[in-house]
N, C-alpha and C. Protein backbone atom coordinates (compact mmCIF):
# COMPACT_ATOMS: atom_id res chain seq x y z
N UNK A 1 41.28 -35.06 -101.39
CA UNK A 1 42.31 -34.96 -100.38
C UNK A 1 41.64 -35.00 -99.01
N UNK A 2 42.57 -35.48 -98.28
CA UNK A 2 41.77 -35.77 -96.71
C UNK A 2 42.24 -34.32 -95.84
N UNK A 3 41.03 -33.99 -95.00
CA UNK A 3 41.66 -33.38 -93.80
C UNK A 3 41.87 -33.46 -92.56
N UNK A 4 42.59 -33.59 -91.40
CA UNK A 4 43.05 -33.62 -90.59
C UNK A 4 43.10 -32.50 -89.28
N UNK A 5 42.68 -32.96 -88.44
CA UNK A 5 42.88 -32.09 -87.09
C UNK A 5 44.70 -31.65 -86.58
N UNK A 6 45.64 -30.94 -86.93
CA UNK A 6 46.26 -30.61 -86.60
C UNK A 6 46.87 -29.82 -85.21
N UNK A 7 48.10 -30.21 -84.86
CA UNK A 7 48.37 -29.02 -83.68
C UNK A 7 49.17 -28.42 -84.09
N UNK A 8 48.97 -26.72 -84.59
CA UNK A 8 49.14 -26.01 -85.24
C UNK A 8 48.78 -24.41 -84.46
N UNK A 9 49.97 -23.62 -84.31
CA UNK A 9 49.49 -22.35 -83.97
C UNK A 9 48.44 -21.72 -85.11
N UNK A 10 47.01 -21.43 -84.55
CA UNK A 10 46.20 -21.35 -85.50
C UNK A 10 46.56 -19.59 -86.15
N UNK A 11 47.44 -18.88 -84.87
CA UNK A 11 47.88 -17.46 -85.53
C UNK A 11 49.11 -17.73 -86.69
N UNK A 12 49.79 -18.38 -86.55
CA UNK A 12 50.51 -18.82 -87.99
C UNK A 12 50.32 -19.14 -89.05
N UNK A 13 49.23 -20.42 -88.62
CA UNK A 13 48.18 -20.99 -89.64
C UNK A 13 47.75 -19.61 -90.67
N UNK A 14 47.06 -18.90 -89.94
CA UNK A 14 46.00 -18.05 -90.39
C UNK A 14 47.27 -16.72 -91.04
N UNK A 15 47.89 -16.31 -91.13
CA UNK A 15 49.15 -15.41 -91.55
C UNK A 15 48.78 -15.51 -92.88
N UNK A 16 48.65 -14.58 -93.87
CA UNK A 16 48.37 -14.96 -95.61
C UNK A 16 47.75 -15.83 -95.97
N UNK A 17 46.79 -16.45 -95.33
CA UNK A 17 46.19 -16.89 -95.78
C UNK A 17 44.61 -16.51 -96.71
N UNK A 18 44.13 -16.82 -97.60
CA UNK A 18 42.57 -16.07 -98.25
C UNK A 18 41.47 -16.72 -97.73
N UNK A 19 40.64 -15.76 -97.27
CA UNK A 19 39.47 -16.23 -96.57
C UNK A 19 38.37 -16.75 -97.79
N UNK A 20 38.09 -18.11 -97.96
CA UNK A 20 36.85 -18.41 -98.30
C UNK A 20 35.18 -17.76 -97.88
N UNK A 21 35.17 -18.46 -96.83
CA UNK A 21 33.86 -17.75 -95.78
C UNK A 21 34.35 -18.06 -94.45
N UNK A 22 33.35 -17.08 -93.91
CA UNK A 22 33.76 -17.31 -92.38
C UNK A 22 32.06 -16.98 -92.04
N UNK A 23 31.68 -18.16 -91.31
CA UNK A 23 31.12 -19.36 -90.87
C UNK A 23 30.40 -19.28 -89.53
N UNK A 24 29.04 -18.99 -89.29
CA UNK A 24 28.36 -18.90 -87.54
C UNK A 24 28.63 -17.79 -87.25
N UNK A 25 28.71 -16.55 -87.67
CA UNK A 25 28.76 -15.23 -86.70
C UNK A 25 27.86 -14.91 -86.31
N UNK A 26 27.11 -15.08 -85.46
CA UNK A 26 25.75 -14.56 -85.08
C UNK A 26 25.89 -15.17 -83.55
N UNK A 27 25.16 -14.29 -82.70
CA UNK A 27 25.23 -13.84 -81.08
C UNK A 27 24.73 -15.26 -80.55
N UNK A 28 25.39 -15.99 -79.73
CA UNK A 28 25.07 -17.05 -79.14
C UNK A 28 25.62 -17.98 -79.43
N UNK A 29 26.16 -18.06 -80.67
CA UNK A 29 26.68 -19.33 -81.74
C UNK A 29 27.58 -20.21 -80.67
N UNK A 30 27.74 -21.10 -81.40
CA UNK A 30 28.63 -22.37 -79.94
C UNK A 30 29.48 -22.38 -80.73
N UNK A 31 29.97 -21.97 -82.21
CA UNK A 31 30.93 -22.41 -83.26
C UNK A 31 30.82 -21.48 -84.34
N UNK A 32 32.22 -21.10 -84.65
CA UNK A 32 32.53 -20.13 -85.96
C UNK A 32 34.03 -20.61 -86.75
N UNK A 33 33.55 -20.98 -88.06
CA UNK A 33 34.68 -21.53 -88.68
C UNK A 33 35.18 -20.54 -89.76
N UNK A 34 36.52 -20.52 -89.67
CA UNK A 34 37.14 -19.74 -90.81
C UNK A 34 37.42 -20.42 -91.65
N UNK A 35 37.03 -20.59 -93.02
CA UNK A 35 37.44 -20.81 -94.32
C UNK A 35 38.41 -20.41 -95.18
N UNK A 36 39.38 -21.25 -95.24
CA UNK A 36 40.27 -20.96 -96.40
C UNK A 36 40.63 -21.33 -97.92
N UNK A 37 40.47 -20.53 -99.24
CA UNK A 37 40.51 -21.29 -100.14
C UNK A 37 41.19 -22.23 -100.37
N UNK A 38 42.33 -23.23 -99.86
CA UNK A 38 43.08 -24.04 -99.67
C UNK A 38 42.42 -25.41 -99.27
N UNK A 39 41.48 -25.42 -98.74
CA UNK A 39 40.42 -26.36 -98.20
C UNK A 39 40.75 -26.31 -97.00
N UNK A 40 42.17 -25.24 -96.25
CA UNK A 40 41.65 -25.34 -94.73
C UNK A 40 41.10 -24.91 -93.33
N UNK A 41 40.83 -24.68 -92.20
CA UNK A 41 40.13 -23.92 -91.84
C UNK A 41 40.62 -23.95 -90.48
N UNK A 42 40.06 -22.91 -90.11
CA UNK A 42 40.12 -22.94 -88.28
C UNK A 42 38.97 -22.60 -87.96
N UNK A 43 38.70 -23.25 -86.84
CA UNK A 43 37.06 -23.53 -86.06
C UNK A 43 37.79 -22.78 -84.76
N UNK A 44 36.61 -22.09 -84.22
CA UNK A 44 36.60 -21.22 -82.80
C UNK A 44 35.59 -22.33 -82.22
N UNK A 45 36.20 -23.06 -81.06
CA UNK A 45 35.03 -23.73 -80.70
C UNK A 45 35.40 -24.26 -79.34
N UNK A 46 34.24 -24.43 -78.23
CA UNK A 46 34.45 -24.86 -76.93
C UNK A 46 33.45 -26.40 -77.08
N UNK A 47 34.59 -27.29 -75.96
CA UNK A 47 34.11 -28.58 -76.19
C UNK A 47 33.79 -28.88 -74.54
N UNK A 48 32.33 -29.14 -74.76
CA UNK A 48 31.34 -29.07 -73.39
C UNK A 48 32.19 -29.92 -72.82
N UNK A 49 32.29 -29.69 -71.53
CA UNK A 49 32.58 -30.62 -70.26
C UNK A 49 31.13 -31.02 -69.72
N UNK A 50 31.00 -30.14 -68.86
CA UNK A 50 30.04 -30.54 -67.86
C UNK A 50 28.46 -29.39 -67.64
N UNK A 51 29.04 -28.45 -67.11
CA UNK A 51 28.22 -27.79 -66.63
C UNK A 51 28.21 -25.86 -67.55
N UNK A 52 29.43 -25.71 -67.79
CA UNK A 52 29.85 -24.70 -67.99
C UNK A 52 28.78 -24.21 -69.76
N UNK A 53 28.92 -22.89 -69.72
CA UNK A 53 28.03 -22.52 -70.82
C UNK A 53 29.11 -21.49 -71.62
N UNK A 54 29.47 -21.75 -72.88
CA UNK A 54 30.36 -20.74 -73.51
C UNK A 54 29.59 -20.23 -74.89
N UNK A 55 29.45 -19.14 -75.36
CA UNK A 55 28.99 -18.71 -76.74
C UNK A 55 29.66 -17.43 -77.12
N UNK A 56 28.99 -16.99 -78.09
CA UNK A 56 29.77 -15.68 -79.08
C UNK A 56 28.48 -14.68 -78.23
N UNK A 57 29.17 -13.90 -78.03
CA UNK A 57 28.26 -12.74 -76.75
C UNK A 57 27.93 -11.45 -77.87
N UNK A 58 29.15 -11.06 -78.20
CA UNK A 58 28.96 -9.98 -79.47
C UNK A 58 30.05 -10.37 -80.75
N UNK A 59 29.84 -9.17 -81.53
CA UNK A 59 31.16 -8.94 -82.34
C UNK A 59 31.01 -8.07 -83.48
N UNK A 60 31.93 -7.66 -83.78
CA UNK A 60 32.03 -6.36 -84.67
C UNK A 60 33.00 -6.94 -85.99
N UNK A 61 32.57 -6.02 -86.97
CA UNK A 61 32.50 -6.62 -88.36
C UNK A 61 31.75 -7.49 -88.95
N UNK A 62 31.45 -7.44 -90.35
CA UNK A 62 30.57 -7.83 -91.05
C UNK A 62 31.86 -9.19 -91.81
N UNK A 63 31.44 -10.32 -91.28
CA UNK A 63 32.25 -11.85 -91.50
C UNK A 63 31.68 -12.09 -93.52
N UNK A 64 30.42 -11.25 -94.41
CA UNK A 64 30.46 -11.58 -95.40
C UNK A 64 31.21 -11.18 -96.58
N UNK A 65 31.94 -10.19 -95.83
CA UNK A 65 32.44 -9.03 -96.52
C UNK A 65 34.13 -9.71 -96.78
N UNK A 66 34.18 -10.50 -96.01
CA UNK A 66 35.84 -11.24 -95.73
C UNK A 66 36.29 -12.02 -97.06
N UNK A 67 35.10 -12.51 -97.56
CA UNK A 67 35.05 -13.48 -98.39
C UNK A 67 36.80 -13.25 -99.72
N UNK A 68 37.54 -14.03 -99.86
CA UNK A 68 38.76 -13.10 -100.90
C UNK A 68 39.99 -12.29 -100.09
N UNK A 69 39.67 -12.28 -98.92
CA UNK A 69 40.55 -11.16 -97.99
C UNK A 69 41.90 -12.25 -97.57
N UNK A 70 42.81 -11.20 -98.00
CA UNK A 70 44.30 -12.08 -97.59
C UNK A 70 44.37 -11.89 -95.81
N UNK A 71 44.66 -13.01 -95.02
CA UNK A 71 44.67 -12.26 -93.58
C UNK A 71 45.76 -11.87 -93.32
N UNK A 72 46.09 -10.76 -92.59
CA UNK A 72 46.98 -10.19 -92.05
C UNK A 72 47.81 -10.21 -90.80
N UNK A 73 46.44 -10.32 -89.88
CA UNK A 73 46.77 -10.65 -88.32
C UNK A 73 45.67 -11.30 -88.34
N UNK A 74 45.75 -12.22 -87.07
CA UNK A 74 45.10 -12.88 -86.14
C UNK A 74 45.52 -12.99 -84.69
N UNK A 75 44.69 -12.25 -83.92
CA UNK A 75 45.29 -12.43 -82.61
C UNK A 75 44.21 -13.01 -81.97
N UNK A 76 44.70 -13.70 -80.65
CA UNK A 76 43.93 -14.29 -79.35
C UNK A 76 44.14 -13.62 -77.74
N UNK A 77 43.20 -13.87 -77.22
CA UNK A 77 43.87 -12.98 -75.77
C UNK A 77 42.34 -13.48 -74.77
N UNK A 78 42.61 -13.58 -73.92
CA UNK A 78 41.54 -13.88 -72.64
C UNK A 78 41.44 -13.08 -71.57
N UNK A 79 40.43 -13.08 -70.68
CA UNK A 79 40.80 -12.16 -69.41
C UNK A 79 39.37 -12.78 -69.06
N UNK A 80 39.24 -11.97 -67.50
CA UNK A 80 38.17 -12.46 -66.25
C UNK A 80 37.16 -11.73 -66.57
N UNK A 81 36.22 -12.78 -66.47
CA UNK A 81 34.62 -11.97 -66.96
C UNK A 81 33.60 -12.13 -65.30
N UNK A 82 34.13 -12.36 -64.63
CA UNK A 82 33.44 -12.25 -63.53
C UNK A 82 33.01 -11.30 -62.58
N UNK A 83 32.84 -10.25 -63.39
CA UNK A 83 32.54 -9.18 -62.53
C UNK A 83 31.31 -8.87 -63.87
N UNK A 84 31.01 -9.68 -65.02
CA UNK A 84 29.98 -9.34 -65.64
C UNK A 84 28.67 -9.92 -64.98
N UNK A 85 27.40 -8.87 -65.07
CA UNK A 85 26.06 -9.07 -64.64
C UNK A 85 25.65 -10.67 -65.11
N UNK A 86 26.39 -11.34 -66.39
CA UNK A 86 25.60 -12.71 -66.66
C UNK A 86 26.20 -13.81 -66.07
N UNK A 87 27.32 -13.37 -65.37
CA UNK A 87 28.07 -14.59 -65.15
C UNK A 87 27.89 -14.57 -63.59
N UNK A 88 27.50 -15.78 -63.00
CA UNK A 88 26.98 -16.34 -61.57
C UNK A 88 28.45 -16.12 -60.75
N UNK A 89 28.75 -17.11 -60.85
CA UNK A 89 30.01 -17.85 -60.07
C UNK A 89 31.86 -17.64 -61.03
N UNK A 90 31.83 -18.14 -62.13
CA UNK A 90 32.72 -18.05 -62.83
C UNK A 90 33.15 -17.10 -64.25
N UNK A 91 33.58 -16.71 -64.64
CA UNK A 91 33.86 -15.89 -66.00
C UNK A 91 35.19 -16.10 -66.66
N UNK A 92 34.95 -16.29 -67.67
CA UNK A 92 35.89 -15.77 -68.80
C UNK A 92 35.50 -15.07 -70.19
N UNK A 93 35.89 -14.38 -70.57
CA UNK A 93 36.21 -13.67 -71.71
C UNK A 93 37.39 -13.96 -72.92
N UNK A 94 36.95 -14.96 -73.82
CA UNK A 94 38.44 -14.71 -74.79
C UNK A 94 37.41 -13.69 -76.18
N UNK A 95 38.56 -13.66 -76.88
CA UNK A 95 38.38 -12.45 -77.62
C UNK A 95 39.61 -12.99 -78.74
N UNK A 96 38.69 -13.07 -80.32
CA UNK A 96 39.40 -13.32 -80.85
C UNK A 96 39.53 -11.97 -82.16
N UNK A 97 40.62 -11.48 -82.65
CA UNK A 97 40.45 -10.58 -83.57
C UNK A 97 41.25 -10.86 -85.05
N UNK A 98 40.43 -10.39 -86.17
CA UNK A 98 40.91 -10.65 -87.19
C UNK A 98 41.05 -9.70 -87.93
N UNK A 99 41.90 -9.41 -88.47
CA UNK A 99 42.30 -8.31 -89.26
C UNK A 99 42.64 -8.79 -90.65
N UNK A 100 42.14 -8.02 -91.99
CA UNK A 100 42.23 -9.09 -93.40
C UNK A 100 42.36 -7.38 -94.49
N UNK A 101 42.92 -7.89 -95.61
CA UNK A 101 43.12 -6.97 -96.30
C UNK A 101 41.18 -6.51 -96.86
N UNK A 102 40.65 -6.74 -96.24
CA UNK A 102 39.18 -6.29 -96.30
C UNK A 102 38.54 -5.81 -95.33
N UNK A 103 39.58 -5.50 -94.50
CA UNK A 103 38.63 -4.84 -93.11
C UNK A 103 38.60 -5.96 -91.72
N UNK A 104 38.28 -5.58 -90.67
CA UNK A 104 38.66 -6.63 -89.37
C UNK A 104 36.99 -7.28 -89.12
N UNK A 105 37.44 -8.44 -88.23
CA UNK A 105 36.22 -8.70 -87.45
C UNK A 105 37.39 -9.35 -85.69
N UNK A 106 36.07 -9.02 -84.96
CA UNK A 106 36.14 -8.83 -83.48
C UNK A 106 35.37 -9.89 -82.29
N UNK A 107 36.02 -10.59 -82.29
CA UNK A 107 34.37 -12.05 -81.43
C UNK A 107 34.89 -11.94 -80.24
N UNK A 108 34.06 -11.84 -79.41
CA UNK A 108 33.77 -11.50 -77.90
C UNK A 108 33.17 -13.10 -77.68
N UNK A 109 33.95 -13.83 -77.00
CA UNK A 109 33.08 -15.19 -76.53
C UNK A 109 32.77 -14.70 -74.94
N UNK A 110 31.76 -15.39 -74.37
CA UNK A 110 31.60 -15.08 -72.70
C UNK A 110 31.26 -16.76 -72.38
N UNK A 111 32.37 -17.39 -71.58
CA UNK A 111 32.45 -18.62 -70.90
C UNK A 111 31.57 -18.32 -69.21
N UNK A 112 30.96 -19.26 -68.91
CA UNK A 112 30.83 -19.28 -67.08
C UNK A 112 30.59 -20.44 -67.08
N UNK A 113 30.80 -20.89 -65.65
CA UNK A 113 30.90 -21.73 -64.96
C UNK A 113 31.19 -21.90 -63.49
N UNK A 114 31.00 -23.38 -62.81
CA UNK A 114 30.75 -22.86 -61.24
C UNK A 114 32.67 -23.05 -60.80
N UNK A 115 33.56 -22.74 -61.93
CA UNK A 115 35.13 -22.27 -61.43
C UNK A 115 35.70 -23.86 -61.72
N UNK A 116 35.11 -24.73 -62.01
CA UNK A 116 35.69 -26.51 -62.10
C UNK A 116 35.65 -26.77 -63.56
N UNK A 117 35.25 -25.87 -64.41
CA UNK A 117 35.46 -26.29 -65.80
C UNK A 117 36.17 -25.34 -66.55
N UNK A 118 36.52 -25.69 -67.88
CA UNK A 118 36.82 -24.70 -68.66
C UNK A 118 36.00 -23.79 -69.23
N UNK A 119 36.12 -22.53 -69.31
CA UNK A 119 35.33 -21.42 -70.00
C UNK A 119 35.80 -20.96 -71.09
N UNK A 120 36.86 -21.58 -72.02
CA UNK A 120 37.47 -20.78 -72.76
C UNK A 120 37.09 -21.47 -73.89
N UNK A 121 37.53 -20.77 -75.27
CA UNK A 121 37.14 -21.17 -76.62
C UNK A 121 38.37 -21.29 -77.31
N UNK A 122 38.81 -22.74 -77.94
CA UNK A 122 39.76 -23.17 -78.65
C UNK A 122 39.69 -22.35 -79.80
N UNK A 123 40.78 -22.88 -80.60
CA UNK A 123 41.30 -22.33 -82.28
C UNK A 123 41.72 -24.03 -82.77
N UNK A 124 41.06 -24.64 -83.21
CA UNK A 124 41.30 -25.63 -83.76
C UNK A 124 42.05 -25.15 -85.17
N UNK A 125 42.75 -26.11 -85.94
CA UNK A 125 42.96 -26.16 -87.61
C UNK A 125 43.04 -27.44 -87.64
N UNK A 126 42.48 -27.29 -88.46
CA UNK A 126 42.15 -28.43 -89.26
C UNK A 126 42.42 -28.01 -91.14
N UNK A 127 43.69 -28.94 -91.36
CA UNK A 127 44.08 -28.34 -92.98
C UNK A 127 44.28 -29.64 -94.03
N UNK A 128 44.87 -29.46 -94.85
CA UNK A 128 44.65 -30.04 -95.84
C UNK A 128 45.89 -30.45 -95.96
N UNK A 129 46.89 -31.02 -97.71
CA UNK A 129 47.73 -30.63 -97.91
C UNK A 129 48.54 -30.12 -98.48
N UNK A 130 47.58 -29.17 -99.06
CA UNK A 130 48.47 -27.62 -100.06
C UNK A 130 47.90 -26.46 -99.11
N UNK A 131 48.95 -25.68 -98.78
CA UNK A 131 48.68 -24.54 -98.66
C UNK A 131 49.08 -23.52 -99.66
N UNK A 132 48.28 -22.53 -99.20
CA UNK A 132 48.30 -21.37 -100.50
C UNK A 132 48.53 -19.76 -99.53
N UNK A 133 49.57 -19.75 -99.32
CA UNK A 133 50.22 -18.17 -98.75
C UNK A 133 50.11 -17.04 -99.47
N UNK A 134 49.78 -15.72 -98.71
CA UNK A 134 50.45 -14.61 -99.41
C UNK A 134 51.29 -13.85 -98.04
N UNK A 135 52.38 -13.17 -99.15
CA UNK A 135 53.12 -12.25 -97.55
C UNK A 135 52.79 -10.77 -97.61
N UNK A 136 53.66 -9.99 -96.81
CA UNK A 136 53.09 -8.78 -97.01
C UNK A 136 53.21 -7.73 -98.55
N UNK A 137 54.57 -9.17 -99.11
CA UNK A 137 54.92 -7.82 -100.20
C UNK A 137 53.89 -8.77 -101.30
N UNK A 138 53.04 -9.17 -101.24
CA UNK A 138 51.82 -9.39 -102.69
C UNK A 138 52.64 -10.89 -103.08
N UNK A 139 53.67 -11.49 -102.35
CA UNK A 139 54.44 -12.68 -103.50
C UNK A 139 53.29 -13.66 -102.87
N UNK A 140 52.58 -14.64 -103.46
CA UNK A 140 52.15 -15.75 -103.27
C UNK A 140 52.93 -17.00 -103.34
N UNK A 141 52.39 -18.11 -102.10
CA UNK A 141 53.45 -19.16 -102.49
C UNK A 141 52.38 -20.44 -101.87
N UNK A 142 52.65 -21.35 -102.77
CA UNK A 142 51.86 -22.33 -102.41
C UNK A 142 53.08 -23.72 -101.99
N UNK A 143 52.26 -24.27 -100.61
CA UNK A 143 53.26 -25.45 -100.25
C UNK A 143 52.60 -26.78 -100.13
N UNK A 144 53.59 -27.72 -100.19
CA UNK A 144 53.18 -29.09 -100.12
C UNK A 144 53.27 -29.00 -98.73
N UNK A 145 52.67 -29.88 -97.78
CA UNK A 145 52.65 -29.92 -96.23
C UNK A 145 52.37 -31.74 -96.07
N UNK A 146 53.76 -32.55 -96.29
CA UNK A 146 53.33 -33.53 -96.66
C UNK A 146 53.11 -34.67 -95.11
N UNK A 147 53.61 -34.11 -94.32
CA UNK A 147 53.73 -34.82 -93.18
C UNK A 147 52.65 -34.36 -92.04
N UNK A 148 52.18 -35.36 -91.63
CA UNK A 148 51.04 -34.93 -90.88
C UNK A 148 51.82 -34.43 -89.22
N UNK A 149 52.85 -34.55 -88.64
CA UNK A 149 53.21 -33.55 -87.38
C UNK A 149 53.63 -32.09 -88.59
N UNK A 150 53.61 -31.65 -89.19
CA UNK A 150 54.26 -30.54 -89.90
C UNK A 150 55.19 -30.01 -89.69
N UNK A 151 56.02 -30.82 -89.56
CA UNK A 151 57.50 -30.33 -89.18
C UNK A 151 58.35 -29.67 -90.32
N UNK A 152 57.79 -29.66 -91.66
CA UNK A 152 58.55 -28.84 -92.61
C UNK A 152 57.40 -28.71 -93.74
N UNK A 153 58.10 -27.57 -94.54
CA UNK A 153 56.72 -27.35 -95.51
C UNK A 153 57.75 -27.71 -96.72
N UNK A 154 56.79 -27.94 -98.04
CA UNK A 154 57.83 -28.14 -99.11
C UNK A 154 57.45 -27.08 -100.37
N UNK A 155 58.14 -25.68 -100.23
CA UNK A 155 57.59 -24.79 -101.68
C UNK A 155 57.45 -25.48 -102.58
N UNK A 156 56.18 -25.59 -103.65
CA UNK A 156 55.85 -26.11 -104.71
C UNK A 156 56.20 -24.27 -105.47
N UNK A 157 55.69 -23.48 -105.76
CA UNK A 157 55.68 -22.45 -106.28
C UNK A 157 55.81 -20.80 -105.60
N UNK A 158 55.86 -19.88 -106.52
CA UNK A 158 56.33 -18.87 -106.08
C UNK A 158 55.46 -17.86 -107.07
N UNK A 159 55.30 -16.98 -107.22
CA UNK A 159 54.40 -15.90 -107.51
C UNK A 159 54.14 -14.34 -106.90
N UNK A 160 54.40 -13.64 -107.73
CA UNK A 160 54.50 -12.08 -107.18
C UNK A 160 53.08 -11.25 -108.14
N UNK A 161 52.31 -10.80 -107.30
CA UNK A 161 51.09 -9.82 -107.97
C UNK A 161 51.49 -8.40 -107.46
N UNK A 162 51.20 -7.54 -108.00
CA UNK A 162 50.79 -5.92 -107.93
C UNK A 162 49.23 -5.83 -107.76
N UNK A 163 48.15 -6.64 -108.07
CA UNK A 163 46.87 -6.26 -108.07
C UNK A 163 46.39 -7.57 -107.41
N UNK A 164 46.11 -6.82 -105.68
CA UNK A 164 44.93 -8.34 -105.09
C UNK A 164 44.64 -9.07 -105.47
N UNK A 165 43.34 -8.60 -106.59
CA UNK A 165 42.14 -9.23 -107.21
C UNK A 165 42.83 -10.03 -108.04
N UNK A 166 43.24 -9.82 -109.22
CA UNK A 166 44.24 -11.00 -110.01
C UNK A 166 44.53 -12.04 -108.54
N UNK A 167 45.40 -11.54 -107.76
CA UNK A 167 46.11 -12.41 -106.75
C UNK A 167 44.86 -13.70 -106.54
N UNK A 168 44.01 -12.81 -105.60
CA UNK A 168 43.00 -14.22 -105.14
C UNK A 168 42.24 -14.92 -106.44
N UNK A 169 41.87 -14.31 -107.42
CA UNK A 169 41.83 -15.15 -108.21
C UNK A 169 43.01 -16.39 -108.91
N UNK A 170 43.76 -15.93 -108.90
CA UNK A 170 44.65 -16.95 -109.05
C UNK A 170 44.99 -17.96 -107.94
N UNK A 171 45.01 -17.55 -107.08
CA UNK A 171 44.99 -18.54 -105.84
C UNK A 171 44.23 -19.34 -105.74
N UNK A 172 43.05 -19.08 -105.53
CA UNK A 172 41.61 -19.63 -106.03
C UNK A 172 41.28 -20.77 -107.49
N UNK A 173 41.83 -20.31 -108.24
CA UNK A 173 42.24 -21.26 -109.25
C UNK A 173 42.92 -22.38 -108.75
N UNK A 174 44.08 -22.13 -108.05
CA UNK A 174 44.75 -23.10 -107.48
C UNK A 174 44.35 -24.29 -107.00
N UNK A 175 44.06 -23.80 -105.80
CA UNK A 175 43.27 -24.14 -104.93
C UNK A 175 42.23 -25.05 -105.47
N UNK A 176 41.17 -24.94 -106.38
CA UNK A 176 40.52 -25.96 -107.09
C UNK A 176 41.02 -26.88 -107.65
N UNK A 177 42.26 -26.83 -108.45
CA UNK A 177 42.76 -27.86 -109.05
C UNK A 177 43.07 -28.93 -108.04
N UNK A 178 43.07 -29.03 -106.79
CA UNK A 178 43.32 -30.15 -105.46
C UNK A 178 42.97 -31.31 -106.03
């Protein structure tokens, strides 16, 4: 199956979805991709212009531990980093947080620049075309996503667990048969 760069709220995207791996966490990184057993993913990533310098500054949580984790939340949020000691002329700060039925992780990006470029760090997705959901009450549901603007999804199946682990394993099963 092919994948595709989508425009896609990547906090929707990411809603029940099971984390495969998640990808570059380490201080400086220019790029961190989230993995989903579905084959699809979202990339945190800034696309050089000119002059400007963006990386992963810190972050909290351990990204190996995610591996199986249904996500829960995903949020995004930015603010002014220019009153930090590394930044010359320009600042930004986005901040991305993830929260997963395995515990959160926290990425601190730090953008600068001389105020004429962008400093900020995208949420790309890039997906496939099965997705594989869970909601909050344990039902799993996997969809056809046959149109590339995604203007509608098409339920293929439906599925209710009491026990995670069964859950992502079965999902996971799924998910391979692609």
């Amino acid at each position: 199956m092919s994948q595709y760069l989508i425009n896609e709220d990547p906090v929707a995207m990411a809603k029940g979805a099971i984390i495969e791996a998640v990808e570059g966490v380490e201080k400086h990184s220019e790029r961190v991709r989230i993995r989903f057993i579905d084959g699809g993913y979202i990339e945190l990533i800034h696309h050089q212009d000119c002059c400007e310098g963006v990386s992963l500054h810190d972050f909290e949580g351990d990204p190996e531990t995610l591996s199986g984790a249904i996500v829960q939340s995903f949020e995004i949020s930015e603010s002014d980093a220019d009153d930090c000691p590394e930044v010359s002329e320009s600042g930004t700060w986005t901040f991305y947080k993830l929260e997963t039925s395995k515990g959160g992780l926290w990425l601190r990006w730090l953008g600068e620049s001389n105020g004429y470029h962008s400093e900020s760090v995208s949420a790309e997705v890039t997906d496939d075309s099965l997705r594989i959901r869970v909601d909050d009450n344990g039902i799993v549901s996997t969809y056809e996503v046959p149109d590339a603007d995604k203007a509608y999804v098409k339920p293929l199946a439906q599925m209710e667990f009491t026990d995670k682990d069964t859950l992502v394993k079965w999902a996971t099963a799924v998910a391979r048969l692609q």
